[in-house]
N, C-alpha and C. Protein backbone atom coordinates (compact mmCIF):
# COMPACT_ATOMS: atom_id res chain seq x y z
N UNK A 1 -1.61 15.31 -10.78
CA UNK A 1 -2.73 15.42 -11.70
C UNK A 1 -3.15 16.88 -11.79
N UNK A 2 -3.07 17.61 -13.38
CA UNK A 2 -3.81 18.76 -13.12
C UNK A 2 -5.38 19.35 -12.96
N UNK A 3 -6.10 17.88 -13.16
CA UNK A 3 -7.40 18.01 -12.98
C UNK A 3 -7.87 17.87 -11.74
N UNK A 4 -8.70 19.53 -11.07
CA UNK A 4 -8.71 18.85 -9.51
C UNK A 4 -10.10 17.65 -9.25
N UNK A 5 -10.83 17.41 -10.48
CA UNK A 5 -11.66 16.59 -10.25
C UNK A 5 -11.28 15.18 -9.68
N UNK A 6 -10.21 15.02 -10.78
CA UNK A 6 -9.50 13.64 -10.98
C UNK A 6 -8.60 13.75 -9.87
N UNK A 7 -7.65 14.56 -9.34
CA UNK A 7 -7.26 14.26 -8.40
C UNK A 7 -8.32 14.23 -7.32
N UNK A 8 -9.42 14.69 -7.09
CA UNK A 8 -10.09 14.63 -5.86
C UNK A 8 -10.76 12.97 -5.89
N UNK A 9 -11.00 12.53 -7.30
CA UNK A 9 -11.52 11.03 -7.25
C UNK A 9 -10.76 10.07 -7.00
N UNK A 10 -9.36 10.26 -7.44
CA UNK A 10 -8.58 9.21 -7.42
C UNK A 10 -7.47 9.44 -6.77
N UNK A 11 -6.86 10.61 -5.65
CA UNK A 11 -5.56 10.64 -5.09
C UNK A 11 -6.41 11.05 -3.18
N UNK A 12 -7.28 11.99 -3.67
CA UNK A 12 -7.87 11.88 -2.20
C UNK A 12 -9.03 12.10 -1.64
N UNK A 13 -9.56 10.48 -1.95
CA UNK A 13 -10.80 9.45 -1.42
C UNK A 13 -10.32 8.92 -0.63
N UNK A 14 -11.04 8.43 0.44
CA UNK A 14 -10.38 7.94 1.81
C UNK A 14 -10.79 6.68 1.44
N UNK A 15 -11.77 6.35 0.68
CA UNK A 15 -12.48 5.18 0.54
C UNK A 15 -12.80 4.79 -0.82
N UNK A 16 -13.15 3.76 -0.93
CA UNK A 16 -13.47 3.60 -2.39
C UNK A 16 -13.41 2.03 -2.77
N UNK A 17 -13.39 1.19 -3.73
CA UNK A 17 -13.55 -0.01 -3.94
C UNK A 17 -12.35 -0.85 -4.31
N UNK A 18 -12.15 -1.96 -3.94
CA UNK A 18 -11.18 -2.75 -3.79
C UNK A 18 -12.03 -4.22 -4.86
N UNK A 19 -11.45 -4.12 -6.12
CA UNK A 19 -11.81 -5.44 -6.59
C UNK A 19 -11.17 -7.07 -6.36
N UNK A 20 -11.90 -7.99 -6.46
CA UNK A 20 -11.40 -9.33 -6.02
C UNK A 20 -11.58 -9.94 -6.89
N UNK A 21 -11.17 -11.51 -6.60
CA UNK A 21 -11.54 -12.21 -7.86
C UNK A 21 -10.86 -12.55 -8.70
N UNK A 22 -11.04 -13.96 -9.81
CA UNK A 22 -10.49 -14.16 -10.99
C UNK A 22 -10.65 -12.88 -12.01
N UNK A 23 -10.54 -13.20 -13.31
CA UNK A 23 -10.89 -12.73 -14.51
C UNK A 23 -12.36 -13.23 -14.81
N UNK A 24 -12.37 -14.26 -14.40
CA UNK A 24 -14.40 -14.82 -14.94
C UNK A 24 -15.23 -14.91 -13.27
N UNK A 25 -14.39 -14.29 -12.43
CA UNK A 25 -15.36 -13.86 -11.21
C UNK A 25 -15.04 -12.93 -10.60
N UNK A 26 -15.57 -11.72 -10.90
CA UNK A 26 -15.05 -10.62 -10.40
C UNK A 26 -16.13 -9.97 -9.48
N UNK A 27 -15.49 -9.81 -8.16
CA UNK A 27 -16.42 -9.29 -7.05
C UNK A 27 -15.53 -7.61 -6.37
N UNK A 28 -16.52 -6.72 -6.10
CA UNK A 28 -15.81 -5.56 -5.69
C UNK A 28 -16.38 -5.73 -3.82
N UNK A 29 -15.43 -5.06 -3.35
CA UNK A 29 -16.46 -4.71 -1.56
C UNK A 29 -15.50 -3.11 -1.16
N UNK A 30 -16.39 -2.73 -0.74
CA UNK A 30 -16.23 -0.92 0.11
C UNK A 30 -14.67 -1.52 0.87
N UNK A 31 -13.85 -0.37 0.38
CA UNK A 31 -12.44 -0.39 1.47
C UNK A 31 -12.57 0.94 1.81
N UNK A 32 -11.75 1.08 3.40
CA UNK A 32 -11.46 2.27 3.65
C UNK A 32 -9.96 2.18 3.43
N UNK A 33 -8.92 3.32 2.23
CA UNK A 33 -7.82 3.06 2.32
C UNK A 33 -6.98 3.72 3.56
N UNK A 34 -7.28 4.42 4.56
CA UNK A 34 -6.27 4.76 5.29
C UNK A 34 -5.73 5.89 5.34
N UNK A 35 -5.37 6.46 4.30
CA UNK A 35 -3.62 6.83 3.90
C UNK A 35 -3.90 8.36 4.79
N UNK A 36 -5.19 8.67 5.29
CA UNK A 36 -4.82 9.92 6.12
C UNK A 36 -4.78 9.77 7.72
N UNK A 37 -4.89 8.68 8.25
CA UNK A 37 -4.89 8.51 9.20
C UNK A 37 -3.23 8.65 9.90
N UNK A 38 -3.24 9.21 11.10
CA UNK A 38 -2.62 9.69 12.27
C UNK A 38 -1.30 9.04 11.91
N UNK A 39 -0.06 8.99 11.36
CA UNK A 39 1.40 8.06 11.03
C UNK A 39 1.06 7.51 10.50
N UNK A 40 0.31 7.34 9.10
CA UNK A 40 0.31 6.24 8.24
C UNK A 40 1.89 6.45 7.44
N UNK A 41 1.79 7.85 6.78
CA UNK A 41 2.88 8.28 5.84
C UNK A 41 3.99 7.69 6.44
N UNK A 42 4.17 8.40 8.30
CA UNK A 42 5.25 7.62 8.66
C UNK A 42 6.10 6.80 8.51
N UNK A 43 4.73 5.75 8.90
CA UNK A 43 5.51 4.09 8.58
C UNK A 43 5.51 3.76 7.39
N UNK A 44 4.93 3.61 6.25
CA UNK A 44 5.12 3.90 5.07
C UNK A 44 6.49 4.25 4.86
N UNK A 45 6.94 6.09 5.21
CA UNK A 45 8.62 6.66 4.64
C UNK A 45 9.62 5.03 5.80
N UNK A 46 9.14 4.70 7.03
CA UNK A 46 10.07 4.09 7.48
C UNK A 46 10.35 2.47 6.56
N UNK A 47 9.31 1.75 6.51
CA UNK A 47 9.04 0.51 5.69
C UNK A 47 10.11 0.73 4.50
N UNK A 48 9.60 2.02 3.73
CA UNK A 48 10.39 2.13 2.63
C UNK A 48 11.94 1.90 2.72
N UNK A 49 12.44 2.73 3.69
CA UNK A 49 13.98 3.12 4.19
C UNK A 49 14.17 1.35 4.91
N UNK A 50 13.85 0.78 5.29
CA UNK A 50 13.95 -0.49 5.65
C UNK A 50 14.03 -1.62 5.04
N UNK A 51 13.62 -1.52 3.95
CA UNK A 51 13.86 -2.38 2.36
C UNK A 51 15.60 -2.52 2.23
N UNK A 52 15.24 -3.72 2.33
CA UNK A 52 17.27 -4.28 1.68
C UNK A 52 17.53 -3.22 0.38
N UNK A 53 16.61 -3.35 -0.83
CA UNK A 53 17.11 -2.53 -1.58
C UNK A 53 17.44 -1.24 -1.28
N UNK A 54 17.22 -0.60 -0.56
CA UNK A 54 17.27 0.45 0.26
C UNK A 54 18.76 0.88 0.72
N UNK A 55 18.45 -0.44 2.08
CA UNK A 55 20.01 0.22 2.27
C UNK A 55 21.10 -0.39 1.55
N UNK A 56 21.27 -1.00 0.40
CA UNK A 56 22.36 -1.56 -0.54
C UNK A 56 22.68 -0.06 -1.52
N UNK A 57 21.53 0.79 -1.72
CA UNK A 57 21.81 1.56 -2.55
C UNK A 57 20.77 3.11 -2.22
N UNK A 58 21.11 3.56 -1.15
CA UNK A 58 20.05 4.33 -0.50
C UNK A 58 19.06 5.66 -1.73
N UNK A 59 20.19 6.27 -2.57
CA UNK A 59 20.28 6.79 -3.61
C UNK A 59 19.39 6.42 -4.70
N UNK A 60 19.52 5.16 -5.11
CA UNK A 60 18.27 5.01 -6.29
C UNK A 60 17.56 4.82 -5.24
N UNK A 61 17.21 4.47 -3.59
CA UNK A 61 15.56 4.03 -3.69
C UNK A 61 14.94 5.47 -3.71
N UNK A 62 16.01 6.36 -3.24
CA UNK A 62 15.51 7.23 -3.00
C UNK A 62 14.53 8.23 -4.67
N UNK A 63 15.17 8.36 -5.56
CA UNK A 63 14.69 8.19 -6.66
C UNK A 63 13.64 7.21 -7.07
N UNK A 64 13.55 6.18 -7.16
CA UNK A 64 12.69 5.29 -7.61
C UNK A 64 11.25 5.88 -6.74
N UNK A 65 11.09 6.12 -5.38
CA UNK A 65 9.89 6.53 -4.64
C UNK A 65 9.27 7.42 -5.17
N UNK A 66 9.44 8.12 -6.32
CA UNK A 66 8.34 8.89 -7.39
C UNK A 66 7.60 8.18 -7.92
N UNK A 67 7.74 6.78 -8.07
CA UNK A 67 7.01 5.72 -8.26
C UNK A 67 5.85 5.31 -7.60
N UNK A 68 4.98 5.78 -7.81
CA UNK A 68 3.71 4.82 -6.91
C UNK A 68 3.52 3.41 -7.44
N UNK A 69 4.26 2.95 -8.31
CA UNK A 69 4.29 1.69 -9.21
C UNK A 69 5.59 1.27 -7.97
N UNK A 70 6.55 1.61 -7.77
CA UNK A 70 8.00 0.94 -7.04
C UNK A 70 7.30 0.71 -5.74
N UNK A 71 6.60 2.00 -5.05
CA UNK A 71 6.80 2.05 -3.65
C UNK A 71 4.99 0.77 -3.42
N UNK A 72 4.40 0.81 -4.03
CA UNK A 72 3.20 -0.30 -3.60
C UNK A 72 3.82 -1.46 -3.76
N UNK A 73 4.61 -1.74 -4.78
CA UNK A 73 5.47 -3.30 -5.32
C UNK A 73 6.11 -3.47 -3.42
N UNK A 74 6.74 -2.30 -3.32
CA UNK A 74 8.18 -2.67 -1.95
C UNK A 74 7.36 -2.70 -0.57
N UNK A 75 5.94 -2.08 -0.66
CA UNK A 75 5.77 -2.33 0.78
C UNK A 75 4.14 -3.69 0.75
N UNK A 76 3.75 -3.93 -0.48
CA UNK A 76 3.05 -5.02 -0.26
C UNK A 76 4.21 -6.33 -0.22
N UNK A 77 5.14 -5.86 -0.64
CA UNK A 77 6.38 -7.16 -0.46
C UNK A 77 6.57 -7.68 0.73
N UNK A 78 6.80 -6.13 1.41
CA UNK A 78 7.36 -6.52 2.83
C UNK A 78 6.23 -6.85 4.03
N UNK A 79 5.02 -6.31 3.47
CA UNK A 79 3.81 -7.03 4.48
C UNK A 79 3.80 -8.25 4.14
N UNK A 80 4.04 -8.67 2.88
CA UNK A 80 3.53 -10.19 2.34
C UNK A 80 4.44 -10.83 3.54
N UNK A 81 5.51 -10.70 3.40
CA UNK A 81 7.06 -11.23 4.05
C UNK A 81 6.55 -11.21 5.66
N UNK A 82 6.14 -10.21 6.22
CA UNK A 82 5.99 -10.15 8.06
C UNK A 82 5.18 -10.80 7.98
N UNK A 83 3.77 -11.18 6.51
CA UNK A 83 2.82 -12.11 7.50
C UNK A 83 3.70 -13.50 7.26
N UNK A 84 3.79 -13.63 5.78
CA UNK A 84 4.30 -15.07 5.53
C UNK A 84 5.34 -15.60 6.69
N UNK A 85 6.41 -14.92 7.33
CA UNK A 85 7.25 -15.29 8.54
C UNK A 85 6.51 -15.13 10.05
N UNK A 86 4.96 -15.25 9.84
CA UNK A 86 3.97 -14.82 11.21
C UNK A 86 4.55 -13.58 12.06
N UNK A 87 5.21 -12.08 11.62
CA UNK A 87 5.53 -11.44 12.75
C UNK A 87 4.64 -10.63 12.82
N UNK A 88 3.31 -10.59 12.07
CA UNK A 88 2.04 -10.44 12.73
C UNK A 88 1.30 -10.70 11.84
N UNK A 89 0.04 -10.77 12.51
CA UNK A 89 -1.04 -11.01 11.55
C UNK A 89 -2.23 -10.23 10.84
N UNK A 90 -3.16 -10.52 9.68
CA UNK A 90 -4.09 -9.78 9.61
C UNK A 90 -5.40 -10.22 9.83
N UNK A 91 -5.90 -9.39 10.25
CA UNK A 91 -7.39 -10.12 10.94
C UNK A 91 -8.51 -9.24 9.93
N UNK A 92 -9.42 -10.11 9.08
CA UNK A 92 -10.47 -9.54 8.23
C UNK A 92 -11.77 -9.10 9.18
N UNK A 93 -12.98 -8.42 8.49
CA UNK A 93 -13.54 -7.74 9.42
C UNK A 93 -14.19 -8.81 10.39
N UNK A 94 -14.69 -10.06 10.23
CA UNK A 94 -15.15 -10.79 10.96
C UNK A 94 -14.09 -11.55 12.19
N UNK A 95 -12.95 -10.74 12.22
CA UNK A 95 -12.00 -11.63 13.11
C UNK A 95 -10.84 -12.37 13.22
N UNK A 96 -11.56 -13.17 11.66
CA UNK A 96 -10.54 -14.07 11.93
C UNK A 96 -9.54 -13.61 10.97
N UNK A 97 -7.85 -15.05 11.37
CA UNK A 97 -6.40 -14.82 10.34
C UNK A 97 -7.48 -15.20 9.21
């Protein structure tokens, strides 16, 4: 982004709002996203490189990761996948799965 406003609002906010909800019930709540904390990027570059599509064709993923559209699709996939197969879980702020 060449606007440093816009990049300062929208590439690096640590925090900011996470909407929920249908289309005829729409609720927002405060998230903290993370993304500067201590190995986030890390696991992130590793997750990525760990994708079947990945290693079938290491070359386009490697290309495609200019994508912030590819790389959110491939790693909410693969969280969906570790919880859906229980190899861990997520716990919301009150505790519980």
């Amino acid at each position: 982004m060449a606007d440093a406003a816009q990049r300062a609002e929208y590439v690096l906010n640590d925090t900011g709002k996470v909407y929920v909800g249908q289309y005829y019930s729409i609720g927002a709540r405060d998230w903290l996203f993370g993304q500067f904390e201590a190995g986030i990027l890390d696991i992130a570059l590793k997750l990525l490189r760990e994708d079947n599509r990945a290693k079938k064709d290491p070359e386009k993923s490697l290309r495609k990761r200019s994508s912030p559209a590819y790389c959110g699709r491939v790693l909410s996939a693969m969280v969906n996948d570790f919880i859906r197969n229980r190899l861990f879980s997520v716990k919301n702020i009150s505790g519980t799965v």
